[in-house]
Protein backbone atom coordinates (compact mmCIF):
# COMPACT_ATOMS: atom_id res chain seq x y z
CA UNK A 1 -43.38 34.57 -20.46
CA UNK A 2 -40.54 34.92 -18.17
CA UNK A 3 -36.85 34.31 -19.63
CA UNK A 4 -36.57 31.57 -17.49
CA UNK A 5 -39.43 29.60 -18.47
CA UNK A 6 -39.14 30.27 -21.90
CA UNK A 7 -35.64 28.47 -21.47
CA UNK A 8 -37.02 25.99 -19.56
CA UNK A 9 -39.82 25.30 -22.51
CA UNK A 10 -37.69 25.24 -25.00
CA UNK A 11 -35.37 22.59 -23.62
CA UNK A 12 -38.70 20.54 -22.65
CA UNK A 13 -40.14 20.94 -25.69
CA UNK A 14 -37.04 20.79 -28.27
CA UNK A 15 -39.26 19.72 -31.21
CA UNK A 16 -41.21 22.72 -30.93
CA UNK A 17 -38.71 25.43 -29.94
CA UNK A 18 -39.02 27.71 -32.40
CA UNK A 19 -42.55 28.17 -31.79
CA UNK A 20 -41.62 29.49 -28.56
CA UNK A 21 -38.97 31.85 -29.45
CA UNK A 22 -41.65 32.97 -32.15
CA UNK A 23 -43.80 34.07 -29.14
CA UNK A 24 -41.13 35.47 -27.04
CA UNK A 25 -40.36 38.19 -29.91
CA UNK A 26 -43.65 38.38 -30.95
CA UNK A 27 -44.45 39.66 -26.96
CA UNK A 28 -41.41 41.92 -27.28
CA UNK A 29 -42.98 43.55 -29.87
CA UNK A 30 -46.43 44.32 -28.59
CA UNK A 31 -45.93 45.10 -25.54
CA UNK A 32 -45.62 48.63 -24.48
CA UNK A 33 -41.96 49.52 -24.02
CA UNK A 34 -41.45 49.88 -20.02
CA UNK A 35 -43.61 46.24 -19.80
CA UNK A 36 -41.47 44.84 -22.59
CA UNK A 37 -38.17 45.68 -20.62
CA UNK A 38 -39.99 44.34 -17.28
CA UNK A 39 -40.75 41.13 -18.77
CA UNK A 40 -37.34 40.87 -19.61
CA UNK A 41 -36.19 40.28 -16.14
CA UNK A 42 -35.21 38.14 -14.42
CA UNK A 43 -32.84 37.02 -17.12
CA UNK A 44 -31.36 32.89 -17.22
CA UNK A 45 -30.22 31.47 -14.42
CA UNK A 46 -28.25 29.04 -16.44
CA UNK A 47 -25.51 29.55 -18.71
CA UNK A 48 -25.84 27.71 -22.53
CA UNK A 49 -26.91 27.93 -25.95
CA UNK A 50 -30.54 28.67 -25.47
CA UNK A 51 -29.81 32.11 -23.16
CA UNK A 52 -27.46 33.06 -25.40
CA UNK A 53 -29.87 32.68 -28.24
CA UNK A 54 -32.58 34.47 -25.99
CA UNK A 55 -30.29 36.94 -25.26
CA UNK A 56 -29.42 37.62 -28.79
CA UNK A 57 -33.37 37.63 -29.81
CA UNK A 58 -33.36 40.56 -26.81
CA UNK A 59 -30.60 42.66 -27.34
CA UNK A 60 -31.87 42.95 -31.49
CA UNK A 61 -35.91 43.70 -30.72
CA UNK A 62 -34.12 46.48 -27.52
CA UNK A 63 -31.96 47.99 -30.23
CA UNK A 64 -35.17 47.69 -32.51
CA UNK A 65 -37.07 49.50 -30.16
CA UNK A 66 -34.74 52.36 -29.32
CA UNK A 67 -34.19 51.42 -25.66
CA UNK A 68 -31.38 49.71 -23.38
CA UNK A 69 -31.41 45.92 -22.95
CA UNK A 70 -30.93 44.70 -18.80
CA UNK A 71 -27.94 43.98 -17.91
CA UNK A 72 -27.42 39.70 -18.30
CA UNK A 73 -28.20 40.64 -21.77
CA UNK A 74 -24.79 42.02 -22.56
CA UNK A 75 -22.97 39.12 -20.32
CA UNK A 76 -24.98 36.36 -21.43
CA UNK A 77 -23.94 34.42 -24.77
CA UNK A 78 -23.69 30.82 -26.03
CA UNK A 79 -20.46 28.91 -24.98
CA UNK A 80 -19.84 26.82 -27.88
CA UNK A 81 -21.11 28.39 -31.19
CA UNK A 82 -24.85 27.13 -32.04
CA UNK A 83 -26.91 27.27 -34.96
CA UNK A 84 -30.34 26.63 -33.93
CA UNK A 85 -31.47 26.04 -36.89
CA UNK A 86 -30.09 22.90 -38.92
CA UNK A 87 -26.86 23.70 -40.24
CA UNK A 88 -25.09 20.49 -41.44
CA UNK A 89 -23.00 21.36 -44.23
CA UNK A 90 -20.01 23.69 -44.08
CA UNK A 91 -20.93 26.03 -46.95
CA UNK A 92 -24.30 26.38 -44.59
CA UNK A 93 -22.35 26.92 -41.54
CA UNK A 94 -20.08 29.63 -43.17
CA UNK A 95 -23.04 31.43 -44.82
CA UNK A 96 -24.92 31.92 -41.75
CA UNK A 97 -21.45 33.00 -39.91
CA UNK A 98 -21.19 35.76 -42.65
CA UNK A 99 -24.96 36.80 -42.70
CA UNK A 100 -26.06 36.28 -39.04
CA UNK A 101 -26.84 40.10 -37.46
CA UNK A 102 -24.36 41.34 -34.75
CA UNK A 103 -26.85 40.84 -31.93
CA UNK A 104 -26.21 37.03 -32.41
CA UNK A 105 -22.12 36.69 -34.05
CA UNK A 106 -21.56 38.68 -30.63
CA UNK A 107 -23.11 35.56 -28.73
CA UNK A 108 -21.74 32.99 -30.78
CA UNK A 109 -24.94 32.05 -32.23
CA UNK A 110 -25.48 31.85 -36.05
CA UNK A 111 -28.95 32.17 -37.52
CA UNK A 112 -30.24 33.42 -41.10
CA UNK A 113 -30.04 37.33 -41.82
CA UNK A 114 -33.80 37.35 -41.50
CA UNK A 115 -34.39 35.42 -38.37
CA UNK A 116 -35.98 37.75 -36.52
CA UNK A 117 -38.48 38.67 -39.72
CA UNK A 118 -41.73 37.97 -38.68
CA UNK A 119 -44.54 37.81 -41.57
């Protein structure tokens, strides 16, 4: 699925979000490399907390797979920091500051340490 409409699902579809970030890495990771980086463009056409999420989930499976992200990956990050997944408490909010992986602090976007763990 294109970055765009993965963006544009997830906002239409906030109840079920996760399910399609699940997808999106899941897609990174099967596809052969040179199709993986192709799907990865065109990047957002929007700036907010969802592309820089995206862009976070990108930038870790590139790195994961040895090769360079595009380009909006590196400029593309969330304006206000976001935790996409709930986060209420402060002890909760400062743990997942600490643990999140670079690919996401960088974007100001705070998830578990094993977010992108797929069983």
């Amino acid at each position: 699925m294109p970055v765009p409409d993965l963006i544009t699902a997830c906002r239409t579809d906030p109840e079920h979000f996760q399910l399609h970030l699940n997808g999106f890495m899941d897609d990174l990771r099967r596809l052969p490399v040179e199709q993986m980086v192709a799907s990865l463009e065109p990047g957002p056409t929007t700036e907010g907390q969802l592309e820089g999420l995206t862009a976070a989930i990108a930038s870790a499976i590139c790195r994961e797979r040895g090769v360079e992200p595009p380009k909006w990956v590196g400029e593309t990050g969330s304006p206000t920091p976001y935790f996409p997944l709930p986060a209420r408490g402060l002890a909760l909010r400062v743990r997942l500051m600490i643990e999140s992986p670079m690919a996401f602090k960088i974007r100001n976007v705070f998830v578990p340490e094993n977010y992108l763990s797929r069983a």
